[in-house]
PDB file of N, CA and C in Angstrom:
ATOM      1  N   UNK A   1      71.584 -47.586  -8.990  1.00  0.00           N
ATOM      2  CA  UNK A   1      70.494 -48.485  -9.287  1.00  0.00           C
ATOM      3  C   UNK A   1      69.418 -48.351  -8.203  1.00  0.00           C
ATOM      4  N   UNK A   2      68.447 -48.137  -8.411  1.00  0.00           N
ATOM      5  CA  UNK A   2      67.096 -48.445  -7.428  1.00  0.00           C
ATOM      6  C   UNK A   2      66.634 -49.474  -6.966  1.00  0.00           C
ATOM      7  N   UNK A   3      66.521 -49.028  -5.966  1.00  0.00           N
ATOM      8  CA  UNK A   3      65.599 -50.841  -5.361  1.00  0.00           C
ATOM      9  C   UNK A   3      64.127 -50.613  -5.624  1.00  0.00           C
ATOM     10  N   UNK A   4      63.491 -51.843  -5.715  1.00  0.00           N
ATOM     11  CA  UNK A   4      61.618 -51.672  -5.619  1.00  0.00           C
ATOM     12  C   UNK A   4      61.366 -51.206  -4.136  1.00  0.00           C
ATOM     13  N   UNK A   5      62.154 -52.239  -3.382  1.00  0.00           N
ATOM     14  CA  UNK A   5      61.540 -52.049  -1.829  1.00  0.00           C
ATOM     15  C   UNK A   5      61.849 -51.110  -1.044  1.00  0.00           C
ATOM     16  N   UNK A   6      63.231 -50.515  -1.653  1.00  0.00           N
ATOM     17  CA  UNK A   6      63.304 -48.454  -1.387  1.00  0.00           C
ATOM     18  C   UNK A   6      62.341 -47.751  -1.769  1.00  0.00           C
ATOM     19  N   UNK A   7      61.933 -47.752  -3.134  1.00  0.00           N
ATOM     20  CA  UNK A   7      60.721 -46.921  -3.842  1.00  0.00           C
ATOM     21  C   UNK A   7      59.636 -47.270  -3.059  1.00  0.00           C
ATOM     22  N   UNK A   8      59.405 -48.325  -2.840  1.00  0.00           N
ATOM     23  CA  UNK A   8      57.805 -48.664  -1.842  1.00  0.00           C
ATOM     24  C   UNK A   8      58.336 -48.098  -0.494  1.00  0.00           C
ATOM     25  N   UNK A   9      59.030 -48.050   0.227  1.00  0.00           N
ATOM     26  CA  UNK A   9      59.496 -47.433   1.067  1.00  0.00           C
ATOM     27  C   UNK A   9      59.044 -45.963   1.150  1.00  0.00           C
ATOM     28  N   UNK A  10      59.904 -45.094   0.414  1.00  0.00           N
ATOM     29  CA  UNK A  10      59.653 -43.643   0.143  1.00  0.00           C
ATOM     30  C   UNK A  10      58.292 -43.197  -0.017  1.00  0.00           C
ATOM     31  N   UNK A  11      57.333 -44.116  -0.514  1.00  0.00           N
ATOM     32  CA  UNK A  11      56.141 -44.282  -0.822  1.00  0.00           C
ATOM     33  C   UNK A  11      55.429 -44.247   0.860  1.00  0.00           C
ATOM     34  N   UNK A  12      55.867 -44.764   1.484  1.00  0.00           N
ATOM     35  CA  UNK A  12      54.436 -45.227   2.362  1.00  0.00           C
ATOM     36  C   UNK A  12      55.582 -43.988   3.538  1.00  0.00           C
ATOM     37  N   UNK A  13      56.489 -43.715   3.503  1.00  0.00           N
ATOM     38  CA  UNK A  13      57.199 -42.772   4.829  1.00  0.00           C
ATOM     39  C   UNK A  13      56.485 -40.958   4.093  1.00  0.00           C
ATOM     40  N   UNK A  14      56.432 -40.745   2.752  1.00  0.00           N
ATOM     41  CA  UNK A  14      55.218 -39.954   2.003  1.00  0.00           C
ATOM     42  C   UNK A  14      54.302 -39.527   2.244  1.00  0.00           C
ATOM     43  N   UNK A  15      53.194 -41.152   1.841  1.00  0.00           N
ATOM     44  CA  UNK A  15      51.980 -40.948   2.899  1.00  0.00           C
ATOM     45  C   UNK A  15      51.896 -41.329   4.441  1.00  0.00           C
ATOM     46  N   UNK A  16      52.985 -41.610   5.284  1.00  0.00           N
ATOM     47  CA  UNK A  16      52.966 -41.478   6.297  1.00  0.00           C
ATOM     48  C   UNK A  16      52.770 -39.637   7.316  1.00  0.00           C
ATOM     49  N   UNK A  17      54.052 -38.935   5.825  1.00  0.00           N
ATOM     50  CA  UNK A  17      54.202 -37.293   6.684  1.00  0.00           C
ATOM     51  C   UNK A  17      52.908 -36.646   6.133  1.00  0.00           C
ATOM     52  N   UNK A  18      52.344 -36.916   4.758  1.00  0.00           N
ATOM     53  CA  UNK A  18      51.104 -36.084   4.696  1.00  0.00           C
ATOM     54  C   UNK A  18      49.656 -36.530   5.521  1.00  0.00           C
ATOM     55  N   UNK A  19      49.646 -37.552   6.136  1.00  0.00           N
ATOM     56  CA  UNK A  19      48.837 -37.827   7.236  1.00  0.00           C
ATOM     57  C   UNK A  19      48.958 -37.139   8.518  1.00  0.00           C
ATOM     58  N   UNK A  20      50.065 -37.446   9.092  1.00  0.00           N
ATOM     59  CA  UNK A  20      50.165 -36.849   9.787  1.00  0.00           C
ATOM     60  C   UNK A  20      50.370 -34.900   9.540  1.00  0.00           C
ATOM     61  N   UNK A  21      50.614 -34.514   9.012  1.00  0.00           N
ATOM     62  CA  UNK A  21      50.712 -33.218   8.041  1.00  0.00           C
ATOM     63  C   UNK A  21      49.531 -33.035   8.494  1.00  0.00           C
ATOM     64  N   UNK A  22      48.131 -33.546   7.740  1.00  0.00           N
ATOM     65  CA  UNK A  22      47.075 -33.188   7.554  1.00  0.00           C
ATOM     66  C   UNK A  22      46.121 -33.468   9.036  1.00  0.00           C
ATOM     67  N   UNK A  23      46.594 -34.628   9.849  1.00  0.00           N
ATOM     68  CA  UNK A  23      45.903 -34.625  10.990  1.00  0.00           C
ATOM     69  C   UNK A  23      46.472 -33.842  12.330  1.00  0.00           C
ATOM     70  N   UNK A  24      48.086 -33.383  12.104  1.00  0.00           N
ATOM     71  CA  UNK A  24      48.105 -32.424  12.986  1.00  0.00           C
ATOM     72  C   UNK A  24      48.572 -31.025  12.967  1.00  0.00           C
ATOM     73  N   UNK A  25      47.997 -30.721  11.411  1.00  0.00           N
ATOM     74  CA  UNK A  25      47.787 -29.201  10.597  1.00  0.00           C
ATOM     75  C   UNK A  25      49.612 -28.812  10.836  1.00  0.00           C
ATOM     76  N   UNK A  26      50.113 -29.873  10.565  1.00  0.00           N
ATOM     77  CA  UNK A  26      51.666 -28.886  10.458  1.00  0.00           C
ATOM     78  C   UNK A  26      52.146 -28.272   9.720  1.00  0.00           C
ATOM     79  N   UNK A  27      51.396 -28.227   8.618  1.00  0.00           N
ATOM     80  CA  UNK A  27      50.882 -26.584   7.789  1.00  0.00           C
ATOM     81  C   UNK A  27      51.141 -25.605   7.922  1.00  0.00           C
ATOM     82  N   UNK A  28      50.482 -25.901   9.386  1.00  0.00           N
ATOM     83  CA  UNK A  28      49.961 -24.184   9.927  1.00  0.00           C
ATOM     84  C   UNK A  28      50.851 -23.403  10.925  1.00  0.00           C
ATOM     85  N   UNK A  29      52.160 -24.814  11.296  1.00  0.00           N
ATOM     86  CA  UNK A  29      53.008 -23.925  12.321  1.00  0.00           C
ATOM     87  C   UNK A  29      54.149 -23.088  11.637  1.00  0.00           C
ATOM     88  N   UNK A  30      53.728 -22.139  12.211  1.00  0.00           N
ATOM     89  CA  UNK A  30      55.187 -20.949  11.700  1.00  0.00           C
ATOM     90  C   UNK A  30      56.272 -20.433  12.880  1.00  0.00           C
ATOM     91  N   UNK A  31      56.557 -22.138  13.226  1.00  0.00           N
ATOM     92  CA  UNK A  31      57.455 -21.904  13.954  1.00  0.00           C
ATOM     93  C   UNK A  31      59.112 -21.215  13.208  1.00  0.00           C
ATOM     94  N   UNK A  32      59.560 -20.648  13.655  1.00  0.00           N
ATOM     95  CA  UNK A  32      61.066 -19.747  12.998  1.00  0.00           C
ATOM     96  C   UNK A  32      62.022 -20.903  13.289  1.00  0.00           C
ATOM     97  N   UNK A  33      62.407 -21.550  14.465  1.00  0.00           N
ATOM     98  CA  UNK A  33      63.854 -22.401  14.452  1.00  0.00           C
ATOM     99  C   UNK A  33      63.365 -24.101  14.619  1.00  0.00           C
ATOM    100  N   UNK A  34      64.275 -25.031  14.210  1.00  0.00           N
ATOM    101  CA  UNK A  34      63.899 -26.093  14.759  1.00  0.00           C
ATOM    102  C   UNK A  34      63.310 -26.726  16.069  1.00  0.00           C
ATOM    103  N   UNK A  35      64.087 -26.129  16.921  1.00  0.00           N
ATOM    104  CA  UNK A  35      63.598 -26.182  18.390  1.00  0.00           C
ATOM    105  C   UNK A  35      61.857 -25.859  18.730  1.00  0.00           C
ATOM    106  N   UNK A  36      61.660 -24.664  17.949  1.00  0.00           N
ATOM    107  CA  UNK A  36      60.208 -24.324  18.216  1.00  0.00           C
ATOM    108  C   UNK A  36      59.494 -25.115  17.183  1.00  0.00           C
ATOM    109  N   UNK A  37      59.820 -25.299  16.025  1.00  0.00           N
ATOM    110  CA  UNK A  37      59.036 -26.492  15.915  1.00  0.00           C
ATOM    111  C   UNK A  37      58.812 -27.952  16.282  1.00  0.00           C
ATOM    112  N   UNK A  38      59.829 -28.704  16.820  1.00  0.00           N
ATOM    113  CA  UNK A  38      60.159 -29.360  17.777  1.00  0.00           C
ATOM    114  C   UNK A  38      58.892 -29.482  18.602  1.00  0.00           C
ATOM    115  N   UNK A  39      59.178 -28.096  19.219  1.00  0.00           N
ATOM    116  CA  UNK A  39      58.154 -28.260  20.480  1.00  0.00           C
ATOM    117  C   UNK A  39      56.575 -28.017  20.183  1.00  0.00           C
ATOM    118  N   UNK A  40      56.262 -27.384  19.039  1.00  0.00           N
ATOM    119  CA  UNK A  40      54.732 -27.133  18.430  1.00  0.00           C
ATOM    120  C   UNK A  40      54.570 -28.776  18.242  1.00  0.00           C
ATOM    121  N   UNK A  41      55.820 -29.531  17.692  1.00  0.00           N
ATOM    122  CA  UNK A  41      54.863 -30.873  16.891  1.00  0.00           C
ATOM    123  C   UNK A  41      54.466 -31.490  18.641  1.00  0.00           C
ATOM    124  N   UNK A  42      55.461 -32.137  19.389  1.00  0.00           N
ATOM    125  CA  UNK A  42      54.971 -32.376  20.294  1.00  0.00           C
ATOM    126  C   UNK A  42      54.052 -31.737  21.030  1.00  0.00           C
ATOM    127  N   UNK A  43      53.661 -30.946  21.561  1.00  0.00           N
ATOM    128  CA  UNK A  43      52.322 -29.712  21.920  1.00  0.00           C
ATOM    129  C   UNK A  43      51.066 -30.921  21.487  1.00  0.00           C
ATOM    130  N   UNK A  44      51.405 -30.751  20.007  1.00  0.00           N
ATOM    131  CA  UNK A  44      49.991 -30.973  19.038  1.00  0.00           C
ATOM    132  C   UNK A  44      49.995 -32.694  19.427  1.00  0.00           C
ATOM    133  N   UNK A  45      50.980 -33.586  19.354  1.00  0.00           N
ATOM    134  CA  UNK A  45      51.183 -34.944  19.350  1.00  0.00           C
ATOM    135  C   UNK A  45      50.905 -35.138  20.781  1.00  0.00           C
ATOM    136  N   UNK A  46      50.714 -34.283  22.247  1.00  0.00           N
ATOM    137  CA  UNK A  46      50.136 -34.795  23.436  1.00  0.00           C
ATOM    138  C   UNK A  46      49.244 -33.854  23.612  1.00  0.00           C
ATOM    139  N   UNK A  47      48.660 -33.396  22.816  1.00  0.00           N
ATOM    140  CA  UNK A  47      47.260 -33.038  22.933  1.00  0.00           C
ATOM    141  C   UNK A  47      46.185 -34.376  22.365  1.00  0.00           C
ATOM    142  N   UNK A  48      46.553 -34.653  21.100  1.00  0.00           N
ATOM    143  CA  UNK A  48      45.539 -35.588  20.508  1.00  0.00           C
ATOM    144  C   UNK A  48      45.880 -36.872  21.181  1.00  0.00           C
ATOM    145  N   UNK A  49      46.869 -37.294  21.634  1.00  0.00           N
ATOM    146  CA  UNK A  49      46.950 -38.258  22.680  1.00  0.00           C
ATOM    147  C   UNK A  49      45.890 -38.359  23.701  1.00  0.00           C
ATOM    148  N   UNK A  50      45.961 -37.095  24.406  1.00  0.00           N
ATOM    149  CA  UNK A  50      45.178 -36.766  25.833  1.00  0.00           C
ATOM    150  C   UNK A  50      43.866 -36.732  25.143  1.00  0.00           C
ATOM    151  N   UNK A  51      43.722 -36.435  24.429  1.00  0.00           N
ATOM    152  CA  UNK A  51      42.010 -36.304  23.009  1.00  0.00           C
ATOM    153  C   UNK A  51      41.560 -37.737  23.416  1.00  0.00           C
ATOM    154  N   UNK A  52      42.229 -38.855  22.620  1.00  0.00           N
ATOM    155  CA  UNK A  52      42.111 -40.231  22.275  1.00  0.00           C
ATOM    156  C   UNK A  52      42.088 -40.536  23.733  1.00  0.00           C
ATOM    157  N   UNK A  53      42.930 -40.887  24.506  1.00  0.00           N
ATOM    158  CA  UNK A  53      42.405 -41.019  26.221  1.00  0.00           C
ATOM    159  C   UNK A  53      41.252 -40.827  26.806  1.00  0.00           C
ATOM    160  N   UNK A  54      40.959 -39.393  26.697  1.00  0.00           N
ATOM    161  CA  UNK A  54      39.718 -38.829  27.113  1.00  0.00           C
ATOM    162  C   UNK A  54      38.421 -39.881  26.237  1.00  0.00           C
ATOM    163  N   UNK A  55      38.325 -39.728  24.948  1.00  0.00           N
ATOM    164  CA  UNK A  55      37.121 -40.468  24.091  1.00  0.00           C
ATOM    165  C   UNK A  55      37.176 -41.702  24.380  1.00  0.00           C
ATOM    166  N   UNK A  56      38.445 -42.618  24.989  1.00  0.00           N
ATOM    167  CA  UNK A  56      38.240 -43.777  25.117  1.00  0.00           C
ATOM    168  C   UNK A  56      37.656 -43.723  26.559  1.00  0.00           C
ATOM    169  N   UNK A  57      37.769 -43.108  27.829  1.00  0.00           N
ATOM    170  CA  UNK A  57      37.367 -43.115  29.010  1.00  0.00           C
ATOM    171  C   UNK A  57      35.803 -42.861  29.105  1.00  0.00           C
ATOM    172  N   UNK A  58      35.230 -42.064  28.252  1.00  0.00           N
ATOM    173  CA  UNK A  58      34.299 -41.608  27.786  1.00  0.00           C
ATOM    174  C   UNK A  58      33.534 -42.628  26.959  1.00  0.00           C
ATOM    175  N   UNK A  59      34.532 -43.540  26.129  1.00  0.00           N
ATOM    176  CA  UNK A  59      33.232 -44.312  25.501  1.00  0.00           C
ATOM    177  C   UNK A  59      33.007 -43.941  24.281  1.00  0.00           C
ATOM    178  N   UNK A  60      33.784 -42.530  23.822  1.00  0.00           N
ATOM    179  CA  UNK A  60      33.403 -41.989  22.369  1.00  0.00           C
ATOM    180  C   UNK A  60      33.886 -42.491  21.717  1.00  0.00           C
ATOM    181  N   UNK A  61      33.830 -42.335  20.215  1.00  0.00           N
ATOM    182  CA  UNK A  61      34.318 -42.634  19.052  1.00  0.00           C
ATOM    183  C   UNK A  61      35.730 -41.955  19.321  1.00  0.00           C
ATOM    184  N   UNK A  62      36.826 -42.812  18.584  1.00  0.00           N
ATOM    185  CA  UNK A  62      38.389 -41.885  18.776  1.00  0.00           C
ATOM    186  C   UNK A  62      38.341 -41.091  17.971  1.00  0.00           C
ATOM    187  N   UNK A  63      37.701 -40.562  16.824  1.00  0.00           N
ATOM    188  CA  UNK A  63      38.113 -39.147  15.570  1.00  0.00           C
ATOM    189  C   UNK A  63      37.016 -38.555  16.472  1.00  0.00           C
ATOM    190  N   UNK A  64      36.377 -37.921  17.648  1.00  0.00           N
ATOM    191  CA  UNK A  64      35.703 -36.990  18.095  1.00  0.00           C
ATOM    192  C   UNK A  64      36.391 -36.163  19.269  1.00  0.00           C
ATOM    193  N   UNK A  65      37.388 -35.450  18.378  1.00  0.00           N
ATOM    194  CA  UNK A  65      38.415 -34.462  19.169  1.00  0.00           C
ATOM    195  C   UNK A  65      37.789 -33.356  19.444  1.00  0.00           C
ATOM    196  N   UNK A  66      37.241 -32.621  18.133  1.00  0.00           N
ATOM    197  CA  UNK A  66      37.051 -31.203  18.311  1.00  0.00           C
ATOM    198  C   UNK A  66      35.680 -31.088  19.333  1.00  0.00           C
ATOM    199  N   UNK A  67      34.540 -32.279  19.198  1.00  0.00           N
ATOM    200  CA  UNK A  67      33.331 -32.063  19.855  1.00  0.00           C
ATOM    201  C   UNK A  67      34.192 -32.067  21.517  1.00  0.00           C
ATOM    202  N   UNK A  68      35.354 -32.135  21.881  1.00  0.00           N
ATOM    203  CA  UNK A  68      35.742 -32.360  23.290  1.00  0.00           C
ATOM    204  C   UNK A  68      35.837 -30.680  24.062  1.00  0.00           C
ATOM    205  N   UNK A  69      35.966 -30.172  23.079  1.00  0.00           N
ATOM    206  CA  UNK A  69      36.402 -28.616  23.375  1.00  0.00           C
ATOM    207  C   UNK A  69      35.160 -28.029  23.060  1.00  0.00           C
ATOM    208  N   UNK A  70      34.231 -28.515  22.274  1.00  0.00           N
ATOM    209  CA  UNK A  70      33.127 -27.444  21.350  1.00  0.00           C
ATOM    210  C   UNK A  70      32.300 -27.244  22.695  1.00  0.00           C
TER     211      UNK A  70
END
C-alpha cells in the first residue's frame, strides 16, 4: 500500500537531486568509481560554498559565481 506522505516525499528528494544535478552540473562528472565521484561532488560543493562567501563579503548578489572567475 502507498502512503501520500511517501509519494510527496519521493517528490520533493526528486526535485531536490535535479537541482542540485543542475546547479552543480553532476551531469558532467565522469568520474569511474564511487570514491572519485565522492570527491568531484564535494570539490564542486566547496567551491560554490567559497563562491557564496566571497559574494557575501563582497556585497554581491549570491547566484554571481561565474562573474567571480570571468
Amino acid at each position: 500500500m502507498h502512503h501520500p506522505e511517501h509519494a510527496r516525499e519521493v517528490v520533493l528528494l526528486e526535485e531536490a537531486l535535479t537541482g542540485l544535478k543542475r546547479v552543480f552540473g553532476l551531469g558532467e562528472i565522469l568520474a569511474t568509481t564511487l570514491v572519485g565521484l565522492t570527491v568531484r561532488i564535494a570539490a564542486k560543493i566547496t567551491a560554490y560554498t567559497y563562491a557564496f562567501a566571497v559574494n557575501r563579503t563582497l556585497g554581491r548578489p549570491q547566484g554571481r559565481i561565474k562573474e567571480l572567475w570571468a
